[in-house]
N, C-alpha and C. Protein backbone atom coordinates (compact mmCIF):
# COMPACT_ATOMS: atom_id res chain seq x y z
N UNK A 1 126.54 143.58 90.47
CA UNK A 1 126.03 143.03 91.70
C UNK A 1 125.38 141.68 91.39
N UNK A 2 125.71 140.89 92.24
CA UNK A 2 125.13 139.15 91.69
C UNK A 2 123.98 139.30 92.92
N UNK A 3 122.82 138.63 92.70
CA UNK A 3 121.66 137.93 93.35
C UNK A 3 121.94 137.07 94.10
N UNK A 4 121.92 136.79 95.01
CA UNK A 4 122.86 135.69 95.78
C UNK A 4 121.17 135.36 96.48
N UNK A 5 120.24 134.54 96.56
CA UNK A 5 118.89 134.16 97.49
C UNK A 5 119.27 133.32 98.53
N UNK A 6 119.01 133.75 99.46
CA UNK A 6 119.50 132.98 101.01
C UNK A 6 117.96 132.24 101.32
N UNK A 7 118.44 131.08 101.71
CA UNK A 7 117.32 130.35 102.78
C UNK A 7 116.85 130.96 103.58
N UNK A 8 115.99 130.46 104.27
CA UNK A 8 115.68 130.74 105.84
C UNK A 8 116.15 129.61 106.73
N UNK A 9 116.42 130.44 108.00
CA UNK A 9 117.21 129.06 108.81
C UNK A 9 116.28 128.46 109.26
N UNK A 10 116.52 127.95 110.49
CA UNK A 10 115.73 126.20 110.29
C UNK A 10 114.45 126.75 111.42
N UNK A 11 114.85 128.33 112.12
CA UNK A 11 113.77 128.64 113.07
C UNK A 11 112.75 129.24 111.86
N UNK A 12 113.02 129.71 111.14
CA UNK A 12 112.02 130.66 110.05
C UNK A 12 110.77 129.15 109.45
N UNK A 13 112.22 128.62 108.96
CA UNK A 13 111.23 127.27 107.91
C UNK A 13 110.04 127.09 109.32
N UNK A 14 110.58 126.39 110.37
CA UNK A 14 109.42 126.41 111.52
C UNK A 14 108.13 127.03 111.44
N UNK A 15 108.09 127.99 111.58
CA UNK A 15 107.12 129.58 110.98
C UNK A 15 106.15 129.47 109.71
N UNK A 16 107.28 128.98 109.05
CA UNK A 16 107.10 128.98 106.91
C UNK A 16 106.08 127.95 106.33
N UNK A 17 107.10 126.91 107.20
CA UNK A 17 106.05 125.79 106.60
C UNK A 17 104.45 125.15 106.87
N UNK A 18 104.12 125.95 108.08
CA UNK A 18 102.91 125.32 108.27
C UNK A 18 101.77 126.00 107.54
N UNK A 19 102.08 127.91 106.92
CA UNK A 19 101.47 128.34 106.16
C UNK A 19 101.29 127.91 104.71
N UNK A 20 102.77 127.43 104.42
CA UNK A 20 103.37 126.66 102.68
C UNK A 20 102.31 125.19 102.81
N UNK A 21 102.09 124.66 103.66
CA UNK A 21 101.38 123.52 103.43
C UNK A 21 100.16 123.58 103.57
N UNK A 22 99.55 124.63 103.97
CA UNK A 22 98.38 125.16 103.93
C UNK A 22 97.78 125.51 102.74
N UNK A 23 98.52 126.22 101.87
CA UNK A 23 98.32 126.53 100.79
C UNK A 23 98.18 125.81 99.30
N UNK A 24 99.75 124.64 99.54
CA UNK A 24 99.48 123.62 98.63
C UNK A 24 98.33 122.60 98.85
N UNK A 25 97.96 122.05 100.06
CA UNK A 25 97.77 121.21 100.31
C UNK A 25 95.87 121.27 100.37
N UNK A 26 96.05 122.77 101.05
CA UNK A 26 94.70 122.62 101.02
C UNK A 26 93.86 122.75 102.78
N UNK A 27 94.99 122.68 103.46
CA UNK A 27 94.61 122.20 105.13
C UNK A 27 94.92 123.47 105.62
N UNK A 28 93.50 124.26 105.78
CA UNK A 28 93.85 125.31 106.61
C UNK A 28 93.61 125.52 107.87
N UNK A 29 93.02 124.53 108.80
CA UNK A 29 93.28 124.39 110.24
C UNK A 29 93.42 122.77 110.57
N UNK A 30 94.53 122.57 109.89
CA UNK A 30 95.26 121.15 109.78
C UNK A 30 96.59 121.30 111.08
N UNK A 31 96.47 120.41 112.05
CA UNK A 31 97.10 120.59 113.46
C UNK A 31 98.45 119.73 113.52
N UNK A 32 98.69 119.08 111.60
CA UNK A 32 99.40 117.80 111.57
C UNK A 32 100.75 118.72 111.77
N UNK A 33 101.14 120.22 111.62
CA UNK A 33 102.48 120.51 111.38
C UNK A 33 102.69 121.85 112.81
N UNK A 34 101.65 121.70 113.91
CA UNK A 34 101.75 122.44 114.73
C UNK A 34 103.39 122.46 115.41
N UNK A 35 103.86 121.38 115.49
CA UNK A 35 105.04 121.57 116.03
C UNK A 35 106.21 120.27 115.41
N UNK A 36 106.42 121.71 114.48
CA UNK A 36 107.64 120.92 113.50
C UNK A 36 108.90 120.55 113.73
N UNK A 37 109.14 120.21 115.33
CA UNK A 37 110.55 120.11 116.00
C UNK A 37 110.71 118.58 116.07
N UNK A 38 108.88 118.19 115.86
CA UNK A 38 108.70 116.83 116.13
C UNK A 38 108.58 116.06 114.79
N UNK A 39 108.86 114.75 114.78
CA UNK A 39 108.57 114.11 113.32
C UNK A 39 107.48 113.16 113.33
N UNK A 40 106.76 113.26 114.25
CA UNK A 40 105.83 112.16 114.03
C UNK A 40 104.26 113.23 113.67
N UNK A 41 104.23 114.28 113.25
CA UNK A 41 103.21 114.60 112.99
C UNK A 41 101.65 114.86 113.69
N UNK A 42 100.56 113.87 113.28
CA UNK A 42 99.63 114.56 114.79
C UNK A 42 100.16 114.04 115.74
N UNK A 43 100.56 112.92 116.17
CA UNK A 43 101.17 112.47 117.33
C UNK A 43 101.85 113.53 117.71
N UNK A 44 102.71 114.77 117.28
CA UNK A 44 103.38 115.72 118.30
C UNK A 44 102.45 116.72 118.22
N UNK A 45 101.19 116.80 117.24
CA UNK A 45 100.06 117.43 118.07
C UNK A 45 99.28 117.17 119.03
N UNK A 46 99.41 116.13 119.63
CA UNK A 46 98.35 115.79 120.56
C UNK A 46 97.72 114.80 120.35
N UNK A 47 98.12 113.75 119.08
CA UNK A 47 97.33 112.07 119.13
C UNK A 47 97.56 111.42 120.40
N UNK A 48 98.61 110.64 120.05
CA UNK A 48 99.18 109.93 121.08
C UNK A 48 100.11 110.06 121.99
N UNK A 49 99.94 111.14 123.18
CA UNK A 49 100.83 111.91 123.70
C UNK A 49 101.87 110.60 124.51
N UNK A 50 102.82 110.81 124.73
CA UNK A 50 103.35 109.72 125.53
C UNK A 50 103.81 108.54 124.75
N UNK A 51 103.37 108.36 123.75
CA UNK A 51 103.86 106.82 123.08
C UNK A 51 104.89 106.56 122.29
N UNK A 52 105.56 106.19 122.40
CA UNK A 52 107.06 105.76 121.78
C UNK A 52 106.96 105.64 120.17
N UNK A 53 107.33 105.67 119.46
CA UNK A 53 107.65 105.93 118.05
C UNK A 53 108.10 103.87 117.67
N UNK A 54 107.24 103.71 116.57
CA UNK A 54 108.11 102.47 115.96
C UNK A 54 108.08 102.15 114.53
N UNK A 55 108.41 101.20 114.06
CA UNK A 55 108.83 101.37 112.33
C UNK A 55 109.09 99.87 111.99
N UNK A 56 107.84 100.27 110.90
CA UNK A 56 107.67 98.74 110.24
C UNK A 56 108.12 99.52 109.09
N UNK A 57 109.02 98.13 108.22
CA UNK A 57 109.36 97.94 106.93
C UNK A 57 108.70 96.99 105.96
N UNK A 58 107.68 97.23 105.06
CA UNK A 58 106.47 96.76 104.80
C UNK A 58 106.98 96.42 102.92
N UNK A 59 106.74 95.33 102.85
CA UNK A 59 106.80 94.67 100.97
C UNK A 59 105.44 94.09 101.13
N UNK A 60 104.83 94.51 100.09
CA UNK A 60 103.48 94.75 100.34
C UNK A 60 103.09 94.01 98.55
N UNK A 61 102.59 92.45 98.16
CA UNK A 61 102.66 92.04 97.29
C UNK A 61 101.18 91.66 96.89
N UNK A 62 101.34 91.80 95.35
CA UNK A 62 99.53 91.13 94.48
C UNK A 62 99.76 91.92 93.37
N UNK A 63 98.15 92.56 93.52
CA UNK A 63 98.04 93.58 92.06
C UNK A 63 97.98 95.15 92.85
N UNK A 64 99.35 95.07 93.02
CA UNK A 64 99.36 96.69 93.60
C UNK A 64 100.08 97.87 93.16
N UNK A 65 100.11 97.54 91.98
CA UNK A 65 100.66 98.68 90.62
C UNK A 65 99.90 98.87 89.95
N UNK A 66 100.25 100.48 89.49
CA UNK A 66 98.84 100.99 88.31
C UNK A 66 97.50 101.03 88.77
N UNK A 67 97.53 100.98 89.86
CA UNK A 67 96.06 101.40 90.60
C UNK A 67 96.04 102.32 91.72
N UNK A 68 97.09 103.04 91.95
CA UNK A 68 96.92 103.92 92.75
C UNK A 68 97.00 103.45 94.41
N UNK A 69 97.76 102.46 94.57
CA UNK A 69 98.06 102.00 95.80
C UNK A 69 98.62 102.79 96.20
N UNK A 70 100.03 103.51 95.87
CA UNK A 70 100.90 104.37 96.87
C UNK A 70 100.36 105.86 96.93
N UNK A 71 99.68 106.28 96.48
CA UNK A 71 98.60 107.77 96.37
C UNK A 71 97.79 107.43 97.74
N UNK A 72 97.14 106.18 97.88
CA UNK A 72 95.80 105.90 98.56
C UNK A 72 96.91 105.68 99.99
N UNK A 73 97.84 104.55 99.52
CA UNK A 73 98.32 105.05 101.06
C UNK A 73 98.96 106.00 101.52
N UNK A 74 99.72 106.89 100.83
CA UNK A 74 100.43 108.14 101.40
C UNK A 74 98.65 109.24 102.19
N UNK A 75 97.52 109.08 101.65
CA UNK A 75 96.45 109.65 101.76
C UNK A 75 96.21 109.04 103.62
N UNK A 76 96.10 107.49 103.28
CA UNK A 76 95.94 107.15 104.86
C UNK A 76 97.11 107.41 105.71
N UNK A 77 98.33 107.13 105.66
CA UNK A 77 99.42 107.37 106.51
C UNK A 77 98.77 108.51 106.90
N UNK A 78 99.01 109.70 106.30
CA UNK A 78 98.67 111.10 106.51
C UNK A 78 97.59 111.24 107.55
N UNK A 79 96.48 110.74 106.73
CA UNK A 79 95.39 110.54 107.69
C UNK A 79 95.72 109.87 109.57
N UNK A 80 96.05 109.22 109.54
CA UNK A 80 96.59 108.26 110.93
C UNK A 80 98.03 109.14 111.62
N UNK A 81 98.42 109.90 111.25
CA UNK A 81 99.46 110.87 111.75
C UNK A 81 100.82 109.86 112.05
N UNK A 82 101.04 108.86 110.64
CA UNK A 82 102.04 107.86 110.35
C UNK A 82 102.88 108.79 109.16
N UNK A 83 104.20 108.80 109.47
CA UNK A 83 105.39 109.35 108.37
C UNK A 83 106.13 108.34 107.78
N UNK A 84 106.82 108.74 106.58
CA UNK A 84 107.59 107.62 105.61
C UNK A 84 107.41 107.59 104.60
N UNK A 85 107.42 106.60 103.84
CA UNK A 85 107.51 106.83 102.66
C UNK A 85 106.70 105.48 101.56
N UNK A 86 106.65 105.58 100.86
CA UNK A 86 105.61 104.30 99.85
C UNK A 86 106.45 104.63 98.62
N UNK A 87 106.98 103.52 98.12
CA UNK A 87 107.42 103.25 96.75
C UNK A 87 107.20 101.84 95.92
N UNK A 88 107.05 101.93 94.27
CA UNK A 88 106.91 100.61 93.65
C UNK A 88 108.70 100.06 93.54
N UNK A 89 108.18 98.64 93.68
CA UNK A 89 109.37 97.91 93.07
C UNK A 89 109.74 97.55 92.06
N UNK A 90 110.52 97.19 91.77
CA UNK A 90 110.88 96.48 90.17
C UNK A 90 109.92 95.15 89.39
N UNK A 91 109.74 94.93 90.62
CA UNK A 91 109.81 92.86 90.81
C UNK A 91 108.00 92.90 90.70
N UNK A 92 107.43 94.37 91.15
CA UNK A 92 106.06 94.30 90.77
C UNK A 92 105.25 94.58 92.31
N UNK A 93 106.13 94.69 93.46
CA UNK A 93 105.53 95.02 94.95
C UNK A 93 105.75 96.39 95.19
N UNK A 94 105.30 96.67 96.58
CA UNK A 94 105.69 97.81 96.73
C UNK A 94 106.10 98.27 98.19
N UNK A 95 106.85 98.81 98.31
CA UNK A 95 108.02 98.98 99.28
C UNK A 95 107.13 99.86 100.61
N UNK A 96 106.79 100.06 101.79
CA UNK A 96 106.91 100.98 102.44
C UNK A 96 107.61 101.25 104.15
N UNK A 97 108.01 102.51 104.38
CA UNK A 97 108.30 102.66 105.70
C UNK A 97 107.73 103.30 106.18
N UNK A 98 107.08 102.93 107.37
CA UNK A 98 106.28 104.03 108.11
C UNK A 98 106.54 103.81 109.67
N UNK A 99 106.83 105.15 109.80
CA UNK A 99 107.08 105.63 111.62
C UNK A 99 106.56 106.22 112.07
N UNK A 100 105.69 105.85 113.59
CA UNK A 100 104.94 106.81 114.53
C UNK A 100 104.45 105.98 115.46
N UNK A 101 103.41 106.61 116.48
CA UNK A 101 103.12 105.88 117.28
C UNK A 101 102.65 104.31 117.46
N UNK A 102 102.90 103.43 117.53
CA UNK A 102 101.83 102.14 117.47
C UNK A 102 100.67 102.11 117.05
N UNK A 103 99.70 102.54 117.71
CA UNK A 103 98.34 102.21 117.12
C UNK A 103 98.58 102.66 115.83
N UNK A 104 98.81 103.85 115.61
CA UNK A 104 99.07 104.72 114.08
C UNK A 104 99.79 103.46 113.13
N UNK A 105 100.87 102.95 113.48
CA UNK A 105 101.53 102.27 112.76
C UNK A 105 100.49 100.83 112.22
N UNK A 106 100.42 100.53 113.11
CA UNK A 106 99.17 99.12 113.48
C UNK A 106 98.09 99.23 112.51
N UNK A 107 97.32 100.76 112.24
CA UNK A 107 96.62 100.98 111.63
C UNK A 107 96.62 100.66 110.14
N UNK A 108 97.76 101.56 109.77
CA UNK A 108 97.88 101.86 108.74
C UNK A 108 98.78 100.40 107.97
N UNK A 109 99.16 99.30 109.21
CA UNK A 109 99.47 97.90 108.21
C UNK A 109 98.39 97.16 107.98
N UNK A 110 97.15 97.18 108.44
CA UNK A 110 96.15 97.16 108.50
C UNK A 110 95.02 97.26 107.08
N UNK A 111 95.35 98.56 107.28
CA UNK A 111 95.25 99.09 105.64
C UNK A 111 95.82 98.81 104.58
N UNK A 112 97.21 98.52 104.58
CA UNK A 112 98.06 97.92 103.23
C UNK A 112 97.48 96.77 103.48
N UNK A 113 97.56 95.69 104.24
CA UNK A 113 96.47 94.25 104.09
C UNK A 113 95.56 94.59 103.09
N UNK A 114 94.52 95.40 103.52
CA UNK A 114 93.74 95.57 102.24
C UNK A 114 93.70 96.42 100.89
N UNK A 115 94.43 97.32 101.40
CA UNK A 115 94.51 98.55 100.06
C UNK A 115 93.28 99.30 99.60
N UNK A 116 93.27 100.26 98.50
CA UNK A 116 92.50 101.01 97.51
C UNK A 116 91.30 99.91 97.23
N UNK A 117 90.38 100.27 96.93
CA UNK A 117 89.49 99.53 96.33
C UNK A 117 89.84 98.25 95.12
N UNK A 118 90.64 99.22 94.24
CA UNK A 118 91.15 98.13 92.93
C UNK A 118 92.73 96.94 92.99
N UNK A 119 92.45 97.09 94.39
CA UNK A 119 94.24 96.58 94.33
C UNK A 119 93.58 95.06 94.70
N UNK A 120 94.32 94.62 95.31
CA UNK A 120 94.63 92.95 95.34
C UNK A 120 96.18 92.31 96.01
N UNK A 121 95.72 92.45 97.71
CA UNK A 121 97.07 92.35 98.27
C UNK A 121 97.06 90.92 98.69
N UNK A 122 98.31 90.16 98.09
CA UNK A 122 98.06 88.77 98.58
C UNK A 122 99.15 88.84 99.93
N UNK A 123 99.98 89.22 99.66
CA UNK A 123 100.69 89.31 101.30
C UNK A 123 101.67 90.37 100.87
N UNK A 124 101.70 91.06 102.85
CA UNK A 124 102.52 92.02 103.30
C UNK A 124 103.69 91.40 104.27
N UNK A 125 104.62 91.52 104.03
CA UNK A 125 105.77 91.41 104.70
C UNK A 125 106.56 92.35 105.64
N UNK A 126 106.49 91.70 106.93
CA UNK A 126 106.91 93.40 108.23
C UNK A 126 107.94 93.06 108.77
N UNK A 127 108.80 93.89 108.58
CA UNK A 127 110.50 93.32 109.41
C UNK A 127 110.01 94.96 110.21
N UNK A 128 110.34 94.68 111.61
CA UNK A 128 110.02 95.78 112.20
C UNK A 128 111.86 96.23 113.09
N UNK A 129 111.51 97.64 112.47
CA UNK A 129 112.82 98.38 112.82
C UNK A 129 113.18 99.58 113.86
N UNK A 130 114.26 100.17 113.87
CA UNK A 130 114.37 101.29 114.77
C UNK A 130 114.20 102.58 114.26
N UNK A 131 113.51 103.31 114.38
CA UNK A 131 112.90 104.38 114.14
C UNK A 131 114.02 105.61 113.46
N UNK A 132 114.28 106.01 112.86
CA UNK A 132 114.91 106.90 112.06
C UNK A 132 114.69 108.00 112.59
N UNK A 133 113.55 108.80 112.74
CA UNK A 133 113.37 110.35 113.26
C UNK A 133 113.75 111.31 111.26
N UNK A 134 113.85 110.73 110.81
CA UNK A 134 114.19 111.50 109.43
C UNK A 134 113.20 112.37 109.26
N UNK A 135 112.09 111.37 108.72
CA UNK A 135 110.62 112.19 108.24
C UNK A 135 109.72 112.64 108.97
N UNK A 136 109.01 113.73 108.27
CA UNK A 136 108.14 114.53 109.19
C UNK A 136 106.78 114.31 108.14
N UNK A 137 106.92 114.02 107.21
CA UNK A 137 105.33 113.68 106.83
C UNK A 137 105.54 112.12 105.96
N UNK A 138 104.30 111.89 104.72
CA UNK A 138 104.11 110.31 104.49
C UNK A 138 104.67 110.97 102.83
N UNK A 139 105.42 110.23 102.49
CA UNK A 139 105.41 111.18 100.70
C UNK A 139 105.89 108.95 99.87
N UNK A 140 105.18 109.87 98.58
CA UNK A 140 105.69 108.69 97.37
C UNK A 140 107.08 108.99 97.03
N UNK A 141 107.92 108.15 96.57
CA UNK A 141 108.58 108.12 96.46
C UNK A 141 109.56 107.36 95.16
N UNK A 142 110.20 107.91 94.34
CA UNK A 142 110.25 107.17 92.93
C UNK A 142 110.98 105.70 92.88
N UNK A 143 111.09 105.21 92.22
CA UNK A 143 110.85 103.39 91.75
C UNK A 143 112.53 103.12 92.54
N UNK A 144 112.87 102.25 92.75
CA UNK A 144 113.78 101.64 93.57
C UNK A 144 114.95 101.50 91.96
């Protein structure tokens, strides 16, 4: 007889995951994954009910390697109920996309302007795009 382990389908994960992120994460009456049909996070809990989704593409340049820039912002995205992603570049910048409501978005470019305490952003670059719907939370993401 072979072991064959089946998934759960995509109504179970629904169910699954808001306990699984509870556990890793630490958030046990955290409202960011109440309704996981949606990808913008608190915004489909109840931030910004009504507001359209948008997406800046952010190169974000200075001394923003080796100090914990993309930790500190995946921490704020999260915080601001902004999804996407933060990665370093080759060239020494660092890459991010983030999607959700406006203000959320607004915020959190806001924040890459200035960064972590130890960073040093001399300029951010925003080509602003059409919203993907991919991601449902803010994660790092490995080197380009």
């Amino acid at each position: 007889m072979v072991f064959r382990p089946t998934l759960p389908s995509a109504a179970n994960w629904r169910k699954l995951l808001p306990g699984y992120c509870a556990r890793v994460f630490g958030q046990s009456n955290d409202n960011r994954f109440s309704k996981m049909g949606n990808h913008l996070g608190r915004a489909a809990a109840g931030g910004d009910k009504g507001a359209s989704p948008v997406c800046a593409h952010l190169f974000i340049s200075g001394r923003v390697q080796g100090i914990g820039f993309r930790e500190s912002a995946r921490r704020a995205a999260l915080q601001r109920g902004v999804v996407g992603w933060v990665r370093n570049l080759l060239d020494g910048r660092v890459e991010a996309w983030l999607e959700g409501p406006s203000s959320a978005v607004q915020s959190m470019i806001a924040w890459c302007r200035e960064g972590p305490p130890l960073a040093r952003v001399d300029d951010v670059e925003i080509t602003w795009e059409q919203p993907t719907g991919r991601y449902w939370t803010f994660s790092v993401t490995s080197n380009e």
